[in-house]
N, C-alpha and C. Protein backbone atom coordinates (compact mmCIF):
# COMPACT_ATOMS: atom_id res chain seq x y z
N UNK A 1 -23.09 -77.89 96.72
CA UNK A 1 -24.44 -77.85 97.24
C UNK A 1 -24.83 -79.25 97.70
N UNK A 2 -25.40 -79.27 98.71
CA UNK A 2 -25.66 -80.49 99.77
C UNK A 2 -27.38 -80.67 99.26
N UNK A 3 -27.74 -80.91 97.98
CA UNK A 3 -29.38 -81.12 97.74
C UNK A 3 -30.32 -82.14 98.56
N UNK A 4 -28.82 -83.27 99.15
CA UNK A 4 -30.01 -84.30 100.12
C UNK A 4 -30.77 -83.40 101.30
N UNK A 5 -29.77 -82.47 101.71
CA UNK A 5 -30.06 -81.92 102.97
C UNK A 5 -30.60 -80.93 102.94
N UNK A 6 -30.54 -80.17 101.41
CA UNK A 6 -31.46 -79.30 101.14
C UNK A 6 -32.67 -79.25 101.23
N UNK A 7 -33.26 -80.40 100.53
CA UNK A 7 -34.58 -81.36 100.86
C UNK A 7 -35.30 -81.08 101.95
N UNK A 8 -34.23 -81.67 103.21
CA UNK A 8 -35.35 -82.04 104.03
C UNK A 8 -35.41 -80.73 104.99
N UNK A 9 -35.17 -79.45 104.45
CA UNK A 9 -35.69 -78.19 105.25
C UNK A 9 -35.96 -77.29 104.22
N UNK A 10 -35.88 -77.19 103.08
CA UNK A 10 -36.44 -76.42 102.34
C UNK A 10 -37.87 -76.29 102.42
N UNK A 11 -38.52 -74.89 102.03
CA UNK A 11 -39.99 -74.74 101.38
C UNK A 11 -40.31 -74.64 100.40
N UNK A 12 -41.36 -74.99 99.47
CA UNK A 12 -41.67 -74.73 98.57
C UNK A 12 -42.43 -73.56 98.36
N UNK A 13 -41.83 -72.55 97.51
CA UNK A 13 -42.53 -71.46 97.65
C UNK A 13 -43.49 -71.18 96.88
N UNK A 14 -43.45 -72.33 95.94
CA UNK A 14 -44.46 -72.47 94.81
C UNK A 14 -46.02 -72.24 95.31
N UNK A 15 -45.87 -73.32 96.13
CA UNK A 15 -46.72 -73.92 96.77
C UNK A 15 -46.92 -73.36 98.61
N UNK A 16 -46.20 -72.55 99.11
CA UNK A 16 -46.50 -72.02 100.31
C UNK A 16 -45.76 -70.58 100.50
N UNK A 17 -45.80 -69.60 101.40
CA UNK A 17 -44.84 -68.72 101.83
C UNK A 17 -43.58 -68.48 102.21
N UNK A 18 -42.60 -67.91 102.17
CA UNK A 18 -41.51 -68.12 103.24
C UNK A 18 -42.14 -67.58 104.47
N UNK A 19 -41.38 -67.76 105.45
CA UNK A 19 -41.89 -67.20 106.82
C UNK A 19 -41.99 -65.92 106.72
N UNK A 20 -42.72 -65.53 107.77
CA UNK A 20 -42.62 -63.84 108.23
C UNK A 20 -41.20 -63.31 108.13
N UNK A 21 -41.08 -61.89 107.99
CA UNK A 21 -40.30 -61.21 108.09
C UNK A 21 -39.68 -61.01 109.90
N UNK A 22 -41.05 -61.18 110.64
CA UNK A 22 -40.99 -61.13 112.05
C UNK A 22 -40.13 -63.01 112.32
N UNK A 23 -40.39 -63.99 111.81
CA UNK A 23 -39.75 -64.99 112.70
C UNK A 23 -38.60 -64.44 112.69
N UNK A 24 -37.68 -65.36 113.62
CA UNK A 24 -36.19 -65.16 114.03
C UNK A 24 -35.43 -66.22 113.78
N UNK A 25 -34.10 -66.43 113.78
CA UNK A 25 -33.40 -67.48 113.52
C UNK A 25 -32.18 -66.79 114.19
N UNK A 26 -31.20 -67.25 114.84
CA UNK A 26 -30.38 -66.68 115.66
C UNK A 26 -30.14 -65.62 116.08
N UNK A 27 -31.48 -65.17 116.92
CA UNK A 27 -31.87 -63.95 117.07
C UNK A 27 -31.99 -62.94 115.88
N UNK A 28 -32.64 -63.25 114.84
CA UNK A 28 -32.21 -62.03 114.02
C UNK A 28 -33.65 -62.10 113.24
N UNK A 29 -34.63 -60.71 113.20
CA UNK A 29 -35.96 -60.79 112.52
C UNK A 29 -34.78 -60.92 110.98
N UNK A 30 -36.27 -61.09 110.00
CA UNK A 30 -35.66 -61.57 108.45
C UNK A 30 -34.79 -62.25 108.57
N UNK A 31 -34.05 -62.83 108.68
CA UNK A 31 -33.28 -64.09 108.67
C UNK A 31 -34.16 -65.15 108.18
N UNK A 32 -34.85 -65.56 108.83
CA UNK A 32 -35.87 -66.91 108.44
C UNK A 32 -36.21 -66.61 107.13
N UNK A 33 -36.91 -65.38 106.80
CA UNK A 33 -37.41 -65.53 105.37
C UNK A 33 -36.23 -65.23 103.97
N UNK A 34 -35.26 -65.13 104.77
CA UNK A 34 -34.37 -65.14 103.87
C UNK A 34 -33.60 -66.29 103.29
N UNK A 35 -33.64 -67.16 104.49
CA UNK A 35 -32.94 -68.79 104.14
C UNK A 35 -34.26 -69.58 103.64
N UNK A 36 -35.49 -69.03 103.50
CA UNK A 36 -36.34 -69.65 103.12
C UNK A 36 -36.03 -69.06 101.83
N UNK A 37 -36.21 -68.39 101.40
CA UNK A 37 -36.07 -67.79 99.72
C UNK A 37 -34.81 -68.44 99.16
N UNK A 38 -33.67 -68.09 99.90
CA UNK A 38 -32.14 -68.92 99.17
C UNK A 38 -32.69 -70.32 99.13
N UNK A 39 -32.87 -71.31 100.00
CA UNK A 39 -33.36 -72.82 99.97
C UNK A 39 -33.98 -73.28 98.69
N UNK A 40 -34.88 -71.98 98.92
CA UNK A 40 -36.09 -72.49 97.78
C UNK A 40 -35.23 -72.09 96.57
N UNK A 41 -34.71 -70.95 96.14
CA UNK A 41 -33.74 -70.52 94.94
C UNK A 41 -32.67 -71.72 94.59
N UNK A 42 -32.00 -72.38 95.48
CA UNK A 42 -31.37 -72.99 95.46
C UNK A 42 -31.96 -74.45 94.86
N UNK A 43 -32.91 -74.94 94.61
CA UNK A 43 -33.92 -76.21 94.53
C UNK A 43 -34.65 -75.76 93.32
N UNK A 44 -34.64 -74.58 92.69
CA UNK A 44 -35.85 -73.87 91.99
C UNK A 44 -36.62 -74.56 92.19
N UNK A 45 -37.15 -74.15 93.52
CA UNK A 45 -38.80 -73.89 93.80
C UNK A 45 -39.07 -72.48 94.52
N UNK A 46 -38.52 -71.78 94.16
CA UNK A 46 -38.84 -70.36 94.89
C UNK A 46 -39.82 -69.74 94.17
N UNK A 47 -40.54 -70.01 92.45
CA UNK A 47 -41.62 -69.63 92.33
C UNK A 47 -41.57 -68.04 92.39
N UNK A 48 -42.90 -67.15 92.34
CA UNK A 48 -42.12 -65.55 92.39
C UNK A 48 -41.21 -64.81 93.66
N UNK A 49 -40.70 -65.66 94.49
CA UNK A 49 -39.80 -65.39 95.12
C UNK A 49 -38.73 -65.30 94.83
N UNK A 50 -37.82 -64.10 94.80
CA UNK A 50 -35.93 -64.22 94.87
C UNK A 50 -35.36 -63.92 96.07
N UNK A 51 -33.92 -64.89 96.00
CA UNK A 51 -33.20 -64.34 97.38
C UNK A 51 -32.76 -62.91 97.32
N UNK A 52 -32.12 -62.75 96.24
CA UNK A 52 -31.40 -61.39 96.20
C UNK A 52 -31.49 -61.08 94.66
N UNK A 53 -31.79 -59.59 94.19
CA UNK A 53 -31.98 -58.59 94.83
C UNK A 53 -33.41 -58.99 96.08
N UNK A 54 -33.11 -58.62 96.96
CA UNK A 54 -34.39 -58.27 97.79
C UNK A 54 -34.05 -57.35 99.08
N UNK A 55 -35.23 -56.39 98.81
CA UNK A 55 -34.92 -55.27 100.29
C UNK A 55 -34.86 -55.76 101.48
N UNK A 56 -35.55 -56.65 101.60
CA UNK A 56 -35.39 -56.92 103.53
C UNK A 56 -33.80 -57.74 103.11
N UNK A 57 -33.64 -58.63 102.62
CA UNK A 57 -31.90 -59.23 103.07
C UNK A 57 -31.10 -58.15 102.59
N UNK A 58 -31.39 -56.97 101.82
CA UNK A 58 -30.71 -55.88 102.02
C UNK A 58 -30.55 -55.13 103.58
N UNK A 59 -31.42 -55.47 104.08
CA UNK A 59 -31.59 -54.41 105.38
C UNK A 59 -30.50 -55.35 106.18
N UNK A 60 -30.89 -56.38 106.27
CA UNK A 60 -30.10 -57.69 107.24
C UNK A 60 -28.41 -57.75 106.77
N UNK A 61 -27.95 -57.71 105.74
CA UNK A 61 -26.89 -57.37 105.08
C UNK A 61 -26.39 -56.20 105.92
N UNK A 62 -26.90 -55.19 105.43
CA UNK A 62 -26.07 -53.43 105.57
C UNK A 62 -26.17 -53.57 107.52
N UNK A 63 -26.78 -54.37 107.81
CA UNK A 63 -26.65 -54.00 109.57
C UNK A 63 -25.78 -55.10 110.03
N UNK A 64 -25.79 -55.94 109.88
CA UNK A 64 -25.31 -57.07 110.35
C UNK A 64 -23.59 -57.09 109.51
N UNK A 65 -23.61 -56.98 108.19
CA UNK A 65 -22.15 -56.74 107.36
C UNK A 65 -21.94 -58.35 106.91
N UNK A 66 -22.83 -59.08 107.14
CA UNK A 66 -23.05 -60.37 106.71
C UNK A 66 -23.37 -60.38 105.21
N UNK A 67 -21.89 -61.16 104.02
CA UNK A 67 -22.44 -60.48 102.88
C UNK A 67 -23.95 -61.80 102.37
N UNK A 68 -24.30 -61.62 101.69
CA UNK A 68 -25.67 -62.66 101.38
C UNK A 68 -24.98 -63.41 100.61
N UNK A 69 -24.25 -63.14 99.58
CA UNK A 69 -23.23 -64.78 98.95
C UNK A 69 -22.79 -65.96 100.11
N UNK A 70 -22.44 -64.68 100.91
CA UNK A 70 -21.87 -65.89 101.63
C UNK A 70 -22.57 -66.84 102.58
N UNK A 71 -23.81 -66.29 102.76
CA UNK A 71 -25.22 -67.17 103.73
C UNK A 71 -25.45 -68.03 102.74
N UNK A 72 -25.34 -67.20 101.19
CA UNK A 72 -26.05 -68.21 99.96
C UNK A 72 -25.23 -69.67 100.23
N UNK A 73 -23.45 -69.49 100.34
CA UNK A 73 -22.97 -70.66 100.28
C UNK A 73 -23.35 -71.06 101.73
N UNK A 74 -23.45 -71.50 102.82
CA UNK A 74 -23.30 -71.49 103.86
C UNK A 74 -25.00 -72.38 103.94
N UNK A 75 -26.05 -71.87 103.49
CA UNK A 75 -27.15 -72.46 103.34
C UNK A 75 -27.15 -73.62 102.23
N UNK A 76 -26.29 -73.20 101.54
CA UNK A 76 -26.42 -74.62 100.42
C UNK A 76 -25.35 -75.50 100.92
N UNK A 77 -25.09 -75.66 102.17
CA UNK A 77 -24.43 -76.78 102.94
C UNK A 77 -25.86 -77.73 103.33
N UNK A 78 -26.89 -77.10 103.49
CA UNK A 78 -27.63 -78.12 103.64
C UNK A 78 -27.93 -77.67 105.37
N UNK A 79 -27.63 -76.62 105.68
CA UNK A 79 -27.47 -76.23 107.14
C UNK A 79 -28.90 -76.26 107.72
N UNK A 80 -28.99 -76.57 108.97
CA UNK A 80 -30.45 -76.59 109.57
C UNK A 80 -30.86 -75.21 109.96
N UNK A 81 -31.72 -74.46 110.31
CA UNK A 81 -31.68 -73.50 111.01
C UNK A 81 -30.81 -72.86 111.74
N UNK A 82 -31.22 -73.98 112.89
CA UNK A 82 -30.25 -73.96 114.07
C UNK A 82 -28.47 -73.76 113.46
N UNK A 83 -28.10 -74.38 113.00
CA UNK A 83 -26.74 -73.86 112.59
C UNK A 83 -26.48 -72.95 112.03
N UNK A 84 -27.79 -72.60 110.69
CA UNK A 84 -27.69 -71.16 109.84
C UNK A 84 -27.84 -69.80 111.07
N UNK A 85 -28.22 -69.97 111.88
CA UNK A 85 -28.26 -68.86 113.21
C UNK A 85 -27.18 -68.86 113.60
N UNK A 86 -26.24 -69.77 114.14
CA UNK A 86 -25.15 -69.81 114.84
C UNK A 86 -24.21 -69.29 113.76
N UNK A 87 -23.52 -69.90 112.82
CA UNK A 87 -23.01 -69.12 112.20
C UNK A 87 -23.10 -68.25 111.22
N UNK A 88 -24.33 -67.59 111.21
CA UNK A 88 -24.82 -66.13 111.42
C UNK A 88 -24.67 -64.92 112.50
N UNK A 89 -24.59 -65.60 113.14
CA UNK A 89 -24.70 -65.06 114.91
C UNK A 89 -23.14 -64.50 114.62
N UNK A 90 -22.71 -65.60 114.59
CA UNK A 90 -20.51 -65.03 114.64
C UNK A 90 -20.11 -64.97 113.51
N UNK A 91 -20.72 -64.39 112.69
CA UNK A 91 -20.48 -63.67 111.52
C UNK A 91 -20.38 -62.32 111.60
N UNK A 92 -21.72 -62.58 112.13
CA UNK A 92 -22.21 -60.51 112.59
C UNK A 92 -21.32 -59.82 113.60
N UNK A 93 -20.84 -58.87 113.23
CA UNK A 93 -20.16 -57.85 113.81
C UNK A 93 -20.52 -57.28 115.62
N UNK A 94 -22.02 -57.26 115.16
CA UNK A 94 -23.37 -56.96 116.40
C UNK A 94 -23.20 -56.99 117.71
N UNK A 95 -23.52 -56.66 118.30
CA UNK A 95 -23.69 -56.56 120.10
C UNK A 95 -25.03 -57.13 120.26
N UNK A 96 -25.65 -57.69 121.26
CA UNK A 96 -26.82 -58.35 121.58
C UNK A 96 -27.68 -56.85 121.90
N UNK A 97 -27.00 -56.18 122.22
CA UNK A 97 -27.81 -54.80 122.30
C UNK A 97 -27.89 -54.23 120.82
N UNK A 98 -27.22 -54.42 120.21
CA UNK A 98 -27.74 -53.92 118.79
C UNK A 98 -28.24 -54.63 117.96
N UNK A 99 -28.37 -56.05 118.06
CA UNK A 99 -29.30 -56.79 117.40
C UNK A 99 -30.70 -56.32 118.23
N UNK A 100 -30.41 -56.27 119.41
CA UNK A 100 -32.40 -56.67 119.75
C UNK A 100 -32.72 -54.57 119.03
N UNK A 101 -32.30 -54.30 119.55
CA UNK A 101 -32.48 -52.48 119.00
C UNK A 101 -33.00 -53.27 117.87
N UNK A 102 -32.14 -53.18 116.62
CA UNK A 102 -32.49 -53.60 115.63
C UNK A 102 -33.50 -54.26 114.86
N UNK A 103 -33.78 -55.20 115.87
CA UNK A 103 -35.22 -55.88 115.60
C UNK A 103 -36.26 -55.16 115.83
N UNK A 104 -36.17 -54.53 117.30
CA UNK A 104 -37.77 -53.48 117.23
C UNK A 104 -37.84 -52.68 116.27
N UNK A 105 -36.35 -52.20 115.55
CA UNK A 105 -36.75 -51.08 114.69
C UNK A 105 -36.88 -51.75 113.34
N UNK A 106 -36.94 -52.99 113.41
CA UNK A 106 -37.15 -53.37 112.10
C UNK A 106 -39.13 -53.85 112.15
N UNK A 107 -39.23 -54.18 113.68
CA UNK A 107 -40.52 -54.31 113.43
C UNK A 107 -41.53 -53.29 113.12
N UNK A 108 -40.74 -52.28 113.92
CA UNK A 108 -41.60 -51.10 113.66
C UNK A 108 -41.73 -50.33 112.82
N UNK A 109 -40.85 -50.35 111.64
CA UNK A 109 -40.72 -49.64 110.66
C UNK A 109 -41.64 -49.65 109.36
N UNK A 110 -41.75 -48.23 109.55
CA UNK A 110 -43.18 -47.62 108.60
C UNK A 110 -42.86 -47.52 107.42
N UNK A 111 -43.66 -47.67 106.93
CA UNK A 111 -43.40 -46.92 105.35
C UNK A 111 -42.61 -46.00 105.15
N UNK A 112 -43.45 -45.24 105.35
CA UNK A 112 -42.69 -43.87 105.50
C UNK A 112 -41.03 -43.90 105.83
N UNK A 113 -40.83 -44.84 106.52
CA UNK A 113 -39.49 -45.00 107.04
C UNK A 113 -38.43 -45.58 106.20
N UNK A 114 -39.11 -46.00 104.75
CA UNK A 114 -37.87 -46.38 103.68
C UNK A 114 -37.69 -45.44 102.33
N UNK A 115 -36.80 -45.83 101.70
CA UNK A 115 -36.09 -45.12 100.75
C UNK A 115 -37.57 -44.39 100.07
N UNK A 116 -37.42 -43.62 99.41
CA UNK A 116 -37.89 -42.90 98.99
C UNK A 116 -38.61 -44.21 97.33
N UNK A 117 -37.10 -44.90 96.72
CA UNK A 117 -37.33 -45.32 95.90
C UNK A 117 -37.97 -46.85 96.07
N UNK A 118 -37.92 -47.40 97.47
CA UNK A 118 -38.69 -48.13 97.52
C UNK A 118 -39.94 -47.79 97.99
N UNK A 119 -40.65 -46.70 98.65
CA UNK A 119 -41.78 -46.26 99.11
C UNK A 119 -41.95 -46.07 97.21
N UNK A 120 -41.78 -45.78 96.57
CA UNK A 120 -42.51 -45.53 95.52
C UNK A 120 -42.90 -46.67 94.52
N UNK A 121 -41.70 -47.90 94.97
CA UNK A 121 -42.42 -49.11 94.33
C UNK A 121 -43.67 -49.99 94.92
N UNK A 122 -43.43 -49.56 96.58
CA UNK A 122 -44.09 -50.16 97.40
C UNK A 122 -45.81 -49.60 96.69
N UNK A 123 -45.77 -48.51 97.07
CA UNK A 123 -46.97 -47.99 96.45
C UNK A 123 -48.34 -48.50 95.57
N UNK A 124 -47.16 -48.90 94.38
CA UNK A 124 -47.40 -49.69 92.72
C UNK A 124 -48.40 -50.88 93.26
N UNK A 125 -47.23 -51.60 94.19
CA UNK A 125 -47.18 -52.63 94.65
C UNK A 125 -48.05 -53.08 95.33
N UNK A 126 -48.62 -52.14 96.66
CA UNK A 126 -49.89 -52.46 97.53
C UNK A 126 -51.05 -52.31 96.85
N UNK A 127 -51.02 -50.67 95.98
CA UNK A 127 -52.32 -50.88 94.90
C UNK A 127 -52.82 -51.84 94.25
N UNK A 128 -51.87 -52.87 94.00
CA UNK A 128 -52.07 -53.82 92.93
C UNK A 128 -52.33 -54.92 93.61
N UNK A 129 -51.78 -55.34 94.56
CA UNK A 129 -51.67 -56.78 95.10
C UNK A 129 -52.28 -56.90 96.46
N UNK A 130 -52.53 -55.90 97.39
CA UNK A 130 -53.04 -55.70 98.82
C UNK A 130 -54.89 -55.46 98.86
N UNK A 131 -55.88 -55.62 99.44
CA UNK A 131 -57.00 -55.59 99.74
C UNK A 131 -56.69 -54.03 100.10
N UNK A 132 -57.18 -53.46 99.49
CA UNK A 132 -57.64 -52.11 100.05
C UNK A 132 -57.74 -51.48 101.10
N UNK A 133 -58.82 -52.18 101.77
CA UNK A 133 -59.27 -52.12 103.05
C UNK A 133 -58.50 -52.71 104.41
N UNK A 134 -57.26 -53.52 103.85
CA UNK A 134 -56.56 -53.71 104.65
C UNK A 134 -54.93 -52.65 105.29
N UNK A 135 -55.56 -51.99 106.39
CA UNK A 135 -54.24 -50.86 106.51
C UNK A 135 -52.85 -51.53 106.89
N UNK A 136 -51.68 -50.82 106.81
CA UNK A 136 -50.23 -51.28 106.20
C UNK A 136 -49.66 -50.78 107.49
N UNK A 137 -49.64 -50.49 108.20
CA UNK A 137 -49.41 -50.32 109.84
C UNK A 137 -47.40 -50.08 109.94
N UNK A 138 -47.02 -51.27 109.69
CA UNK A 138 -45.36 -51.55 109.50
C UNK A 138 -45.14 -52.03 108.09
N UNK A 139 -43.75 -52.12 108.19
CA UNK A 139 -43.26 -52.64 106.77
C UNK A 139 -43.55 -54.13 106.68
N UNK A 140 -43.18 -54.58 107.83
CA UNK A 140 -43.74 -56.36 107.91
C UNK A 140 -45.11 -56.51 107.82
N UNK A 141 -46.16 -55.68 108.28
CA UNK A 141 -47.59 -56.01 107.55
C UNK A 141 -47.43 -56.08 106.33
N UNK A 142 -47.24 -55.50 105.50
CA UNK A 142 -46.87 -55.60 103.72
C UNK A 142 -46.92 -56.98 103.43
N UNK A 143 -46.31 -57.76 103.90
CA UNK A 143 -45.70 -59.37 103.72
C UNK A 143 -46.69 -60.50 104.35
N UNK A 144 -47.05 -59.99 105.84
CA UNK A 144 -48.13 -60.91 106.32
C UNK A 144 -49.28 -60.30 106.12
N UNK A 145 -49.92 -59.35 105.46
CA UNK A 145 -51.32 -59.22 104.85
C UNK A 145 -51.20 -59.90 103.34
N UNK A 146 -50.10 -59.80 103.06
CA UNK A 146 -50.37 -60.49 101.04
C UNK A 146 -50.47 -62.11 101.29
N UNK A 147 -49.61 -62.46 102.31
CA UNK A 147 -49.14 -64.00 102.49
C UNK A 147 -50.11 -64.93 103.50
N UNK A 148 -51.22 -63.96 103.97
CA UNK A 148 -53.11 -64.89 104.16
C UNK A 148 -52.05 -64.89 106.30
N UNK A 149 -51.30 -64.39 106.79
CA UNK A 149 -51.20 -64.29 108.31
C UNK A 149 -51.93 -63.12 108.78
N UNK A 150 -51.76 -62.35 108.26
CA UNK A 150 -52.41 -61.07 109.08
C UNK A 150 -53.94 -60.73 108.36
């Protein structure tokens, strides 16, 4: 693990969010908030954030075939973005047509549109932690209504 270089791109999640589920990092939605969670895991400062288990780098995983150990090592090089994309990018199996597919359907995806067993934690979850009055539209609202963007 490269901690100098960890430093100077890590977040503190203690103290701030990881990114949206919507930013991108070599073309790929969730990506960003995923090297933001490993960074921060990696530094313990991820705070109630984990890299893995977590459903969205599950989703990015099972499509892409990119295993997450291996981003884990690959990010604890100390990698900038820009490089964590690139070799992300030629990792992935993907067609540029099935990444961008991929992304709309990751933006667009409803509730309704996941496991059964996570729609039922989700549930728990918005009751408890979401404003009421704020409606859940996609799965990425979930993340930028709790995290003060939306």
């Amino acid at each position: 693990m490269n901690e100098e270089k960890l430093q100077q791109c890590v977040r503190d999640l203690r103290q701030e969010s990881p990114r949206s589920p919507r930013v991108m990092i070599g073309g790929f939605v969730i990506l960003a908030r995923c090297v933001d969670k490993c960074r921060a895991e990696l530094l313990g400062v991820n705070g109630d954030y984990h890299y893995w288990p977590c459903s969205l780098c599950e989703e990015l995983q099972t499509f892409t075939g990119v295993n997450h150990e291996d981003l884990h090592d690959f990010v604890a090089t100390g990698a900038t973005d820009e490089q964590v994309g690139a070799w992300f990018a030629e990792q992935s199996a993907c067609t540029a047509a099935q990444i961008t597919q991929w992304n709309w359907q990751m933006r667009d995806k409803r509730m309704s549109d996941l496991s059964p067993e996570l729609q039922v934690h989700l549930e728990e979850y918005v009751a408890q932690y979401l404003p009421a009055e704020r409606p859940i539209y996609a799965w990425f609202d979930l993340y930028d209504i709790e995290e003060g963007r939306l």
